[in-house]
PDB file of N, CA and C in Angstrom:
ATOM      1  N   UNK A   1       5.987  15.047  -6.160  1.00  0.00           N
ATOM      2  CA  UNK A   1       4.937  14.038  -6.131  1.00  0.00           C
ATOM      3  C   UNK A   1       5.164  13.018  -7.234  1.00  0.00           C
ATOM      4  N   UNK A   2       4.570  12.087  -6.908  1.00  0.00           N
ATOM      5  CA  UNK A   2       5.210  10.418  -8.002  1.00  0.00           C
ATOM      6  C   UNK A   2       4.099  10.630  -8.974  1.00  0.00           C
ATOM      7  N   UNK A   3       4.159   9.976 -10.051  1.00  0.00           N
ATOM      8  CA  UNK A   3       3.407   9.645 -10.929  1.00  0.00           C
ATOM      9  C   UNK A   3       3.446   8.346 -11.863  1.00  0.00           C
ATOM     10  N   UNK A   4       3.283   7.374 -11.293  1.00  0.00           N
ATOM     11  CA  UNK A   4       3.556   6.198 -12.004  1.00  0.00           C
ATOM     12  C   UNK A   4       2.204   5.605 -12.797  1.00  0.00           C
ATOM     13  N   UNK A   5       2.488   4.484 -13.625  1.00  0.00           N
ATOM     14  CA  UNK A   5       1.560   3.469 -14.029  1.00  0.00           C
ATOM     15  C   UNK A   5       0.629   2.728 -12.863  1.00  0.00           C
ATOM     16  N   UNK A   6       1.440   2.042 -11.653  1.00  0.00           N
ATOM     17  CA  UNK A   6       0.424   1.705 -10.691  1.00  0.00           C
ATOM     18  C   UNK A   6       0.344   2.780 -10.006  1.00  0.00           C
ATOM     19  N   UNK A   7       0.113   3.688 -10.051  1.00  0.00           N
ATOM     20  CA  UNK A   7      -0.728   4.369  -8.684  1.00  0.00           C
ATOM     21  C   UNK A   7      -1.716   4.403  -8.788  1.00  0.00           C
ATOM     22  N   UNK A   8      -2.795   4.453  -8.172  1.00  0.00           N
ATOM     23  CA  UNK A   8      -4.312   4.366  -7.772  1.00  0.00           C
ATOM     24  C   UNK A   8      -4.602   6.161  -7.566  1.00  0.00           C
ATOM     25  N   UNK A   9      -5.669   6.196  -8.281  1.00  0.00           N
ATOM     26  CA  UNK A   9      -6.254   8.036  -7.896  1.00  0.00           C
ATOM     27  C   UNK A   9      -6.366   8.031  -5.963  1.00  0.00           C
ATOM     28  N   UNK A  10      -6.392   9.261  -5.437  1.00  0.00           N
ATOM     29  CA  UNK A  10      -6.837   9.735  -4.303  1.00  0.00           C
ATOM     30  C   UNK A  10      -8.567   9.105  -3.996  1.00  0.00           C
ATOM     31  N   UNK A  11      -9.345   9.139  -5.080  1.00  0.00           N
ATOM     32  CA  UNK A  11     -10.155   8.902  -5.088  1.00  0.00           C
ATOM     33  C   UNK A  11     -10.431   7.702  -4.354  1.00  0.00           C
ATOM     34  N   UNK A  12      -9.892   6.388  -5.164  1.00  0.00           N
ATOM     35  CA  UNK A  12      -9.752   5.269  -5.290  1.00  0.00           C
ATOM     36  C   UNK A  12      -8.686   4.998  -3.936  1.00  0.00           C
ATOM     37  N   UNK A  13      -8.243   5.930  -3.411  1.00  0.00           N
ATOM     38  CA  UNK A  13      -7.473   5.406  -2.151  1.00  0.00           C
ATOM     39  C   UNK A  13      -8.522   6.104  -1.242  1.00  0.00           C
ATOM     40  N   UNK A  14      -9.971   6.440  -1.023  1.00  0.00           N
ATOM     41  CA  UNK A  14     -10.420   7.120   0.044  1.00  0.00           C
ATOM     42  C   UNK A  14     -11.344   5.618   0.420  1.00  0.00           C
ATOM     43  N   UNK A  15     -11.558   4.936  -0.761  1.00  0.00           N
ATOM     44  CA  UNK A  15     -12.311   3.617  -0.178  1.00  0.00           C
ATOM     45  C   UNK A  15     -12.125   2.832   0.478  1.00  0.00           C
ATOM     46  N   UNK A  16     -10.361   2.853   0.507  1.00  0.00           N
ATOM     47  CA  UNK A  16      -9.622   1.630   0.859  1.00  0.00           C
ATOM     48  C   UNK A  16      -8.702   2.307   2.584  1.00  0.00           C
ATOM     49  N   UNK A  17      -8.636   3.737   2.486  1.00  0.00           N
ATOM     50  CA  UNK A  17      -8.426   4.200   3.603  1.00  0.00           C
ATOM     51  C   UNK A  17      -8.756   3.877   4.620  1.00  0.00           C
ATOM     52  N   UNK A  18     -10.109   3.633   5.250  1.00  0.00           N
ATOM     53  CA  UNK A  18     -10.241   3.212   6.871  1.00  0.00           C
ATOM     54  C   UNK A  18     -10.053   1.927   6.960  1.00  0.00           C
ATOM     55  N   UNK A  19     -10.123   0.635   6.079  1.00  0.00           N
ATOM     56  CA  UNK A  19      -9.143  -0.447   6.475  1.00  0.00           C
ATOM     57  C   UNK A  19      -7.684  -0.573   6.905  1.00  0.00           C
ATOM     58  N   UNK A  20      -6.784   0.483   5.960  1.00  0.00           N
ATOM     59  CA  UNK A  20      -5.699   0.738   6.227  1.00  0.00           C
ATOM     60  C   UNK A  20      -5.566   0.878   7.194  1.00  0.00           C
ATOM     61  N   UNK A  21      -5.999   2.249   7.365  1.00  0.00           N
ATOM     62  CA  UNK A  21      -5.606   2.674   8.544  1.00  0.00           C
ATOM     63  C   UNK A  21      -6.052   1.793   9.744  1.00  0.00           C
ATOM     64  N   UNK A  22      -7.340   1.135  10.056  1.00  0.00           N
ATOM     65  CA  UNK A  22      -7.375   0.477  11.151  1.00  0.00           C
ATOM     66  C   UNK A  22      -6.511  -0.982  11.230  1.00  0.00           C
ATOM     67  N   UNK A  23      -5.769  -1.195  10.609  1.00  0.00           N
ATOM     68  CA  UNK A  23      -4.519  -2.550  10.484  1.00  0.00           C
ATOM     69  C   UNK A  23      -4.120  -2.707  11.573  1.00  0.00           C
ATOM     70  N   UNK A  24      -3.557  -1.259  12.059  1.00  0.00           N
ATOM     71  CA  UNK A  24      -3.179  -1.735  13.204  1.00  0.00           C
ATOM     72  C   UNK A  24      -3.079  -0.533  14.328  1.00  0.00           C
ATOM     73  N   UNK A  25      -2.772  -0.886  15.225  1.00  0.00           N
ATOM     74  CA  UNK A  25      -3.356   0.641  16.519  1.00  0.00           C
ATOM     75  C   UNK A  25      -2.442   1.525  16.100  1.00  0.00           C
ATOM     76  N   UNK A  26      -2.594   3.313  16.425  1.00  0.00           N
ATOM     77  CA  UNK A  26      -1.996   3.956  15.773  1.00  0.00           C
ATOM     78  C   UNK A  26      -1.841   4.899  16.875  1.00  0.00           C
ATOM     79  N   UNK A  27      -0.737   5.142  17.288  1.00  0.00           N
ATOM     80  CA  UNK A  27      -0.307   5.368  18.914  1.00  0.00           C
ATOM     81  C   UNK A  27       0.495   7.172  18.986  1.00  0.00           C
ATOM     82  N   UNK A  28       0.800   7.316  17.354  1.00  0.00           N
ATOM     83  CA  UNK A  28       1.114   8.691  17.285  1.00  0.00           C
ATOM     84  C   UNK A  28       0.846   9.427  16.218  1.00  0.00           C
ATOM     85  N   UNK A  29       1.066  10.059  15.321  1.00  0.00           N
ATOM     86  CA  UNK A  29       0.499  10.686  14.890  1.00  0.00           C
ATOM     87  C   UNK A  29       1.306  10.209  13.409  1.00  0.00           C
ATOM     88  N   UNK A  30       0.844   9.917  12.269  1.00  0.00           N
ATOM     89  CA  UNK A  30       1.321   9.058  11.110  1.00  0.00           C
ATOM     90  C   UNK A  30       2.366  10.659  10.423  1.00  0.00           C
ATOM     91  N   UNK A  31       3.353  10.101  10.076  1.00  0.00           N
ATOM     92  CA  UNK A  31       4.640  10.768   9.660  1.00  0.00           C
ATOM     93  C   UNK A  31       4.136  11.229   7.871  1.00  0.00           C
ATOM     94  N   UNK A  32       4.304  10.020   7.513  1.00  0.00           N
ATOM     95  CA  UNK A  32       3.749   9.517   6.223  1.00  0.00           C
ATOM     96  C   UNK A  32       2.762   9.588   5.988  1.00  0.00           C
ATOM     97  N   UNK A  33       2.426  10.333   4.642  1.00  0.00           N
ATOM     98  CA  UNK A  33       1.231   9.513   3.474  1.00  0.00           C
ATOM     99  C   UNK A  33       0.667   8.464   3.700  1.00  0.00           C
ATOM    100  N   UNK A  34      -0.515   8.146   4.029  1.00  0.00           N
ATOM    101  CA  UNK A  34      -0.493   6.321   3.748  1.00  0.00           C
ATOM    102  C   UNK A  34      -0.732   5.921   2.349  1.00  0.00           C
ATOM    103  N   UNK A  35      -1.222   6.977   1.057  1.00  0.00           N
ATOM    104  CA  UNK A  35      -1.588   6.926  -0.134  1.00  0.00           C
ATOM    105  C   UNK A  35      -0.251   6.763  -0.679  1.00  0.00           C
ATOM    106  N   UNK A  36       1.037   7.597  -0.347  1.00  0.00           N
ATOM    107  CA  UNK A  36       2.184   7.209  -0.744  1.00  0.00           C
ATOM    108  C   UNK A  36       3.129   6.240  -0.438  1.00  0.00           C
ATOM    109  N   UNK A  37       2.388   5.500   1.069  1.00  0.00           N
ATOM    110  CA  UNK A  37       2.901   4.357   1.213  1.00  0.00           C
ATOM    111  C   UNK A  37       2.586   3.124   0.045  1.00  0.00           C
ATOM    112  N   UNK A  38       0.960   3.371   0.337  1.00  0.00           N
ATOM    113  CA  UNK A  38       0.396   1.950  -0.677  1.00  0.00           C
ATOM    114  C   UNK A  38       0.786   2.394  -2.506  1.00  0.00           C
ATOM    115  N   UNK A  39       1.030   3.384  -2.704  1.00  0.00           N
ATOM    116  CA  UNK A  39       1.498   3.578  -4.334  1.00  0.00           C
ATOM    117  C   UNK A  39       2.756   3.080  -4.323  1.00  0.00           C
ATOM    118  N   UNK A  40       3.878   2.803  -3.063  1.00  0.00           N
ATOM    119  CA  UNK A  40       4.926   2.299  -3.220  1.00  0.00           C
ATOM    120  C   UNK A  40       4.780   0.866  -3.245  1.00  0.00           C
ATOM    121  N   UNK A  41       4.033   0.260  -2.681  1.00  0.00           N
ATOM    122  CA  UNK A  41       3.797  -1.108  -2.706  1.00  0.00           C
ATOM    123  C   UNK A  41       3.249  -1.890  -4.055  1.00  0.00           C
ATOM    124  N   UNK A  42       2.047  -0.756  -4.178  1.00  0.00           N
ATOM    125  CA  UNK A  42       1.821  -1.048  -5.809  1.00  0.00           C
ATOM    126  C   UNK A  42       2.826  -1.037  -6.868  1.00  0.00           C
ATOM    127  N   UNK A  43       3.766  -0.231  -6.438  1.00  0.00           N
ATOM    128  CA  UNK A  43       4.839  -0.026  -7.624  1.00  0.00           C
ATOM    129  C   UNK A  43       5.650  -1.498  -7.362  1.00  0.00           C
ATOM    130  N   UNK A  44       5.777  -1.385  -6.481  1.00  0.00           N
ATOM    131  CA  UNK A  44       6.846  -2.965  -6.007  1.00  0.00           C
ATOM    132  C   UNK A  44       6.254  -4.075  -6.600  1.00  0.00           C
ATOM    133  N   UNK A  45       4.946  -3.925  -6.189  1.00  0.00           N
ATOM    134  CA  UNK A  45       4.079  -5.433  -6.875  1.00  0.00           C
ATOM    135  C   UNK A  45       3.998  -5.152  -8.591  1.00  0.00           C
ATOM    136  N   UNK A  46       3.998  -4.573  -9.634  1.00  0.00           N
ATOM    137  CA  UNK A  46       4.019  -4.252 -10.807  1.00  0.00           C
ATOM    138  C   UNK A  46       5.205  -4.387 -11.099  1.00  0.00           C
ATOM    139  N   UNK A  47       6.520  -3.607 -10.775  1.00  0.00           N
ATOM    140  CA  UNK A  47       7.508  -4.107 -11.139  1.00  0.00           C
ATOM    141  C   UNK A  47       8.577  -4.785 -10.752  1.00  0.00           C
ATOM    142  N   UNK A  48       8.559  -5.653  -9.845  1.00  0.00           N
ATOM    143  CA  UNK A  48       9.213  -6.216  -9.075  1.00  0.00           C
ATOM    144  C   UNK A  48      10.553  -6.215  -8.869  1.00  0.00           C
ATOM    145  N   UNK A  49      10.573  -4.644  -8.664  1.00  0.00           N
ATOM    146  CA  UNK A  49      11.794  -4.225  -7.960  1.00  0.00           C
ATOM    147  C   UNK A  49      12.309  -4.858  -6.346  1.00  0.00           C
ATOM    148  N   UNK A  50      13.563  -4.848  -6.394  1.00  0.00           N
ATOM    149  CA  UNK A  50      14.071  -4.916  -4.899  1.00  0.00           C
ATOM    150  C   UNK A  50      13.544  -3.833  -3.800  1.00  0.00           C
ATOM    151  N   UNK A  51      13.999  -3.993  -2.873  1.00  0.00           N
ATOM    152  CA  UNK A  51      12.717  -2.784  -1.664  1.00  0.00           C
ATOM    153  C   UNK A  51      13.582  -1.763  -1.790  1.00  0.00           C
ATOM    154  N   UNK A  52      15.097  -1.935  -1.876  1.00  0.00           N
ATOM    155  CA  UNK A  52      15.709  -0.598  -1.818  1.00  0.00           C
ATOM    156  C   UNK A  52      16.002   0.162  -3.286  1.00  0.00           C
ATOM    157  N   UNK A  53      15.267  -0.640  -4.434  1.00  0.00           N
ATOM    158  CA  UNK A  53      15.260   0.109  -5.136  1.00  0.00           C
ATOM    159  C   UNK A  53      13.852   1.038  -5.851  1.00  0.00           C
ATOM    160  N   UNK A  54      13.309   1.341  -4.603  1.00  0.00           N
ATOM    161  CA  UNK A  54      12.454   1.584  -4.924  1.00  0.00           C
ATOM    162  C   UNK A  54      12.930   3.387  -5.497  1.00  0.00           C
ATOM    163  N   UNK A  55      11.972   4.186  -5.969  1.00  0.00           N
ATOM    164  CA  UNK A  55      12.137   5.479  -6.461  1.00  0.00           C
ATOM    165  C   UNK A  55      12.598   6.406  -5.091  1.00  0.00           C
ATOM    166  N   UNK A  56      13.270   7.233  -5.264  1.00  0.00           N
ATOM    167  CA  UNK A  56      13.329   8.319  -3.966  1.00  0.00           C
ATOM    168  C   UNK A  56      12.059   8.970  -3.861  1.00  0.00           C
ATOM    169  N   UNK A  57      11.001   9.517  -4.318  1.00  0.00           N
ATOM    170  CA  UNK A  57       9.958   9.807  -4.432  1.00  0.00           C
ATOM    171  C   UNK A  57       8.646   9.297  -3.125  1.00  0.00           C
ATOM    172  N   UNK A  58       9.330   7.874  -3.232  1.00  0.00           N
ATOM    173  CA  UNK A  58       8.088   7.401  -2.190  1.00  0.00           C
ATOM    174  C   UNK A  58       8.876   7.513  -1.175  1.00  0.00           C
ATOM    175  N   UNK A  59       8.202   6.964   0.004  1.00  0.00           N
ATOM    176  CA  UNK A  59       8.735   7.185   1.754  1.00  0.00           C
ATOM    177  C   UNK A  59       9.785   6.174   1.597  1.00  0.00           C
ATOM    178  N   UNK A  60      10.599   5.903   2.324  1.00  0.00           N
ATOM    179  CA  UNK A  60      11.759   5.013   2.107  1.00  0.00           C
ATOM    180  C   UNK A  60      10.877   3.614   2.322  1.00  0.00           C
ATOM    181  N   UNK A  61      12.243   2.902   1.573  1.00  0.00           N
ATOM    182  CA  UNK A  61      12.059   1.558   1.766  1.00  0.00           C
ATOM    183  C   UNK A  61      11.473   0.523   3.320  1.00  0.00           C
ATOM    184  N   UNK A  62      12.359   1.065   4.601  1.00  0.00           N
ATOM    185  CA  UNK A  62      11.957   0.197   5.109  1.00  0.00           C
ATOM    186  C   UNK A  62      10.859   0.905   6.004  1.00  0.00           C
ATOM    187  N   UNK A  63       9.631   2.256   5.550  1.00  0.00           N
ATOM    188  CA  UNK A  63       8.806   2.486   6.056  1.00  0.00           C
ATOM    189  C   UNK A  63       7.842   1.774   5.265  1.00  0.00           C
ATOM    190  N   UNK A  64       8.349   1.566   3.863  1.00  0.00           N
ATOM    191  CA  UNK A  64       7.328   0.729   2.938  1.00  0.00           C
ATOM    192  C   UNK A  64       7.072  -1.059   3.547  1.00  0.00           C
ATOM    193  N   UNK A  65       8.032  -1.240   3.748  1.00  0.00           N
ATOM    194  CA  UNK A  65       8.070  -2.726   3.967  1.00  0.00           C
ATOM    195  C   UNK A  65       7.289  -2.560   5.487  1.00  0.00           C
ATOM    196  N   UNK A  66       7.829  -2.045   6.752  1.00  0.00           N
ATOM    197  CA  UNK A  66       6.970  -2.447   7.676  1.00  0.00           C
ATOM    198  C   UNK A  66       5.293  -2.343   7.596  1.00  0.00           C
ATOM    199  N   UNK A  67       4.928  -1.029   6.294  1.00  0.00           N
ATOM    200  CA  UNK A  67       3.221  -1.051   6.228  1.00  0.00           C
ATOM    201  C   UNK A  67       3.217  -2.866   5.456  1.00  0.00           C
ATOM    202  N   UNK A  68       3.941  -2.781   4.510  1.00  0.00           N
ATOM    203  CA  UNK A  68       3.547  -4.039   3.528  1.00  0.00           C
ATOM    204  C   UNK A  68       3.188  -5.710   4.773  1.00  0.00           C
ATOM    205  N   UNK A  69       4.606  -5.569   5.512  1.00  0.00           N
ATOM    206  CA  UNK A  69       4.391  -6.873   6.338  1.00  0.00           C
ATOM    207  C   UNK A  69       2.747  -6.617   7.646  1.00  0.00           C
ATOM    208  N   UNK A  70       2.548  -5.367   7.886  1.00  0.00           N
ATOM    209  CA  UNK A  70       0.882  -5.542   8.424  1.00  0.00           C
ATOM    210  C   UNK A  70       0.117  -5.698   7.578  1.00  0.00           C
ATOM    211  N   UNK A  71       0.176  -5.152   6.006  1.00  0.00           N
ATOM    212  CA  UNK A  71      -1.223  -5.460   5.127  1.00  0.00           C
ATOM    213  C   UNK A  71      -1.295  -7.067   4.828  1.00  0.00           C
ATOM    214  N   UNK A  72       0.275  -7.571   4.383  1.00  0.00           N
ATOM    215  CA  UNK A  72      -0.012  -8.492   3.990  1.00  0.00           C
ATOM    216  C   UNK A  72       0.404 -10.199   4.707  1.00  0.00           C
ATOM    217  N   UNK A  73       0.032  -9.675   5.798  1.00  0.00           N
ATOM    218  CA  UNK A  73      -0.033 -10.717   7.300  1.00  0.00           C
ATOM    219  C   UNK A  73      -1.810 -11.514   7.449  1.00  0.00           C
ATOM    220  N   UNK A  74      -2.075 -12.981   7.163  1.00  0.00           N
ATOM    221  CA  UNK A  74      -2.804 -13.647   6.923  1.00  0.00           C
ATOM    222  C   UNK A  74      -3.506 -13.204   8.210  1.00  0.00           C
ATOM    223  N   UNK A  75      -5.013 -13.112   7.999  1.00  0.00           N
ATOM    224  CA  UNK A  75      -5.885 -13.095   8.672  1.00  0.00           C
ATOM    225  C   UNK A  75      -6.701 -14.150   8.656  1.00  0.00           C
ATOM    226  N   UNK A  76      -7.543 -14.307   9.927  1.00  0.00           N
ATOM    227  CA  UNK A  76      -8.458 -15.468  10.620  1.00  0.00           C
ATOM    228  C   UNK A  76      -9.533 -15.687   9.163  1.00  0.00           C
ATOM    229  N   UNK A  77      -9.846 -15.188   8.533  1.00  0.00           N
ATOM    230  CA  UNK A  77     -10.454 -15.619   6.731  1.00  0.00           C
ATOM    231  C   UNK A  77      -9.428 -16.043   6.320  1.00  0.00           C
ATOM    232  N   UNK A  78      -7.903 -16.644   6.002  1.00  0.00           N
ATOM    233  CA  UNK A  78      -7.472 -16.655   5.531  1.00  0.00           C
ATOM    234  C   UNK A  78      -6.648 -15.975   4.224  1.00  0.00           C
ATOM    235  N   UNK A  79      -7.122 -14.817   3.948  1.00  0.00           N
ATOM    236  CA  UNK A  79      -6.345 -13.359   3.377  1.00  0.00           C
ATOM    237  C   UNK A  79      -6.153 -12.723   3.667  1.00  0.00           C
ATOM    238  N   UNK A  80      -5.354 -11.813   3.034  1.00  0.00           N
ATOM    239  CA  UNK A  80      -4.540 -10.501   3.933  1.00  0.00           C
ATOM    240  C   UNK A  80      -5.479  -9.139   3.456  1.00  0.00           C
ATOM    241  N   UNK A  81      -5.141  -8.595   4.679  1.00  0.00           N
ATOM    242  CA  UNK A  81      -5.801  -6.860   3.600  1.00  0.00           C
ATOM    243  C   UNK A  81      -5.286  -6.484   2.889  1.00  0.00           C
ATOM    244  N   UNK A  82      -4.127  -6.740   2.071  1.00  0.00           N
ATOM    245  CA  UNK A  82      -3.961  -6.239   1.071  1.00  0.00           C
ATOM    246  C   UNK A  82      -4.273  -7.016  -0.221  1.00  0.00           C
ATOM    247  N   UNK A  83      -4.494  -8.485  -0.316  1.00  0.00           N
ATOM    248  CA  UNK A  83      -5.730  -8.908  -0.942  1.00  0.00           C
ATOM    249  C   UNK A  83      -6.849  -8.434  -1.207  1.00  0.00           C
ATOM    250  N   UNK A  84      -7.570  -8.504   0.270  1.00  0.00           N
ATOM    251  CA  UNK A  84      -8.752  -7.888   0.350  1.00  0.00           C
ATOM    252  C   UNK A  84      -9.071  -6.117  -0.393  1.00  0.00           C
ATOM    253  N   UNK A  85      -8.656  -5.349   0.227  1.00  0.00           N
ATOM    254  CA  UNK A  85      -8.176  -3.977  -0.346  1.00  0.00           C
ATOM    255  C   UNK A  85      -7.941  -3.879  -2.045  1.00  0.00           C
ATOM    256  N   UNK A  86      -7.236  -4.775  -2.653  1.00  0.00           N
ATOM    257  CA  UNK A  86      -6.842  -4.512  -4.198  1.00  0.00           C
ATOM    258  C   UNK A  86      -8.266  -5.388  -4.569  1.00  0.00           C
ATOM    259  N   UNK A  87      -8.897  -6.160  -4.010  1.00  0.00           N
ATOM    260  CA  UNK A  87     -10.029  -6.423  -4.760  1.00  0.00           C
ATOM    261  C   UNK A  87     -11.509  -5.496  -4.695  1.00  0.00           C
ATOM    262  N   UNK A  88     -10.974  -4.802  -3.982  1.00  0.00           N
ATOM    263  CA  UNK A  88     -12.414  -3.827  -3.425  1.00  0.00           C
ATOM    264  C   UNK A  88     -12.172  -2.984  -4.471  1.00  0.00           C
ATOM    265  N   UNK A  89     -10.766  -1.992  -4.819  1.00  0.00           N
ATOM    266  CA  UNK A  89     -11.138  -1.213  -5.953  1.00  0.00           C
ATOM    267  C   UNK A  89     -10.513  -2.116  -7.098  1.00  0.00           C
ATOM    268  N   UNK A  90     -10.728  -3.491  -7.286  1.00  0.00           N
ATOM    269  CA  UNK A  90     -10.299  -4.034  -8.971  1.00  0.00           C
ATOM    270  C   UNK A  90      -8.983  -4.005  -9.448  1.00  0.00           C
ATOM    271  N   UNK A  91      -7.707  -4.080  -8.607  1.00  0.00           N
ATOM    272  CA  UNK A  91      -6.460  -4.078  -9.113  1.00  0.00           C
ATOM    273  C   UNK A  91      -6.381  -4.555  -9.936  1.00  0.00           C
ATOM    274  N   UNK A  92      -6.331  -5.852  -9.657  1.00  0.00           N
ATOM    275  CA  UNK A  92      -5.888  -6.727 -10.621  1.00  0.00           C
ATOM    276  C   UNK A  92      -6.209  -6.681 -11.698  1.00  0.00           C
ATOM    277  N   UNK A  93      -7.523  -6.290 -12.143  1.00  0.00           N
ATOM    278  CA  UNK A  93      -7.595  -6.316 -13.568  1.00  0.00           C
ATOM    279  C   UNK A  93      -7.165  -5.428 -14.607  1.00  0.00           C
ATOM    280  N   UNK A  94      -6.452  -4.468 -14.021  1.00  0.00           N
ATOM    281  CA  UNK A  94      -5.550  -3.376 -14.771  1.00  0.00           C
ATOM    282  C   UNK A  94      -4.558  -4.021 -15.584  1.00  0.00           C
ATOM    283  N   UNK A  95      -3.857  -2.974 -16.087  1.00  0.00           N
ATOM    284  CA  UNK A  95      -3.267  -3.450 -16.972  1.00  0.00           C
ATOM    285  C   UNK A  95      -1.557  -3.026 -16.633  1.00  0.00           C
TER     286      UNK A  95
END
């Protein structure tokens, strides 16, 4: 299991869970974490690593990138859920 600077508690990923998950239709049965998907994304956005260098720890790279391109695909408000989502539990203002 990962343990980084950006990861978000379980806690803090149960708020943000049924947006996730409803992103987009879900036709079989999820392989992946989605908590270890979005801690990989967080890690990407903090340290702005390349996608394939991300840690072996999280789900691979290009399972990370296809969640990243549905969260962060502009919606009819003009933001993405993954905007939306990091402001519901306060990302940004971490440190």
């Amino acid at each position: 299991m990962h343990s980084y600077p950006s990861d978000i508690t379980r806690e803090e990923f149960e708020i943000i869970r049924p947006a996730l998950e409803n992103a987009k239709k879900c036709t079989r049965p999820r392989e992946k974490d989605l908590y270890d998907i979005f801690c990989a994304i967080l890690y990407l956005i903090k340290s702005g690593c390349r996608w394939r260098m991300l840690p072996a720890d999280f789900p691979k790279w290009g399972i990370v990138r296809y969640y990243y391109d549905v969260w962060a695909r502009k919606r009819a408000q003009g933001s993405t859920l993954l905007e939306e989502v990091l402001k519901k539990i306060d990302y940004h203002g971490r440190q």
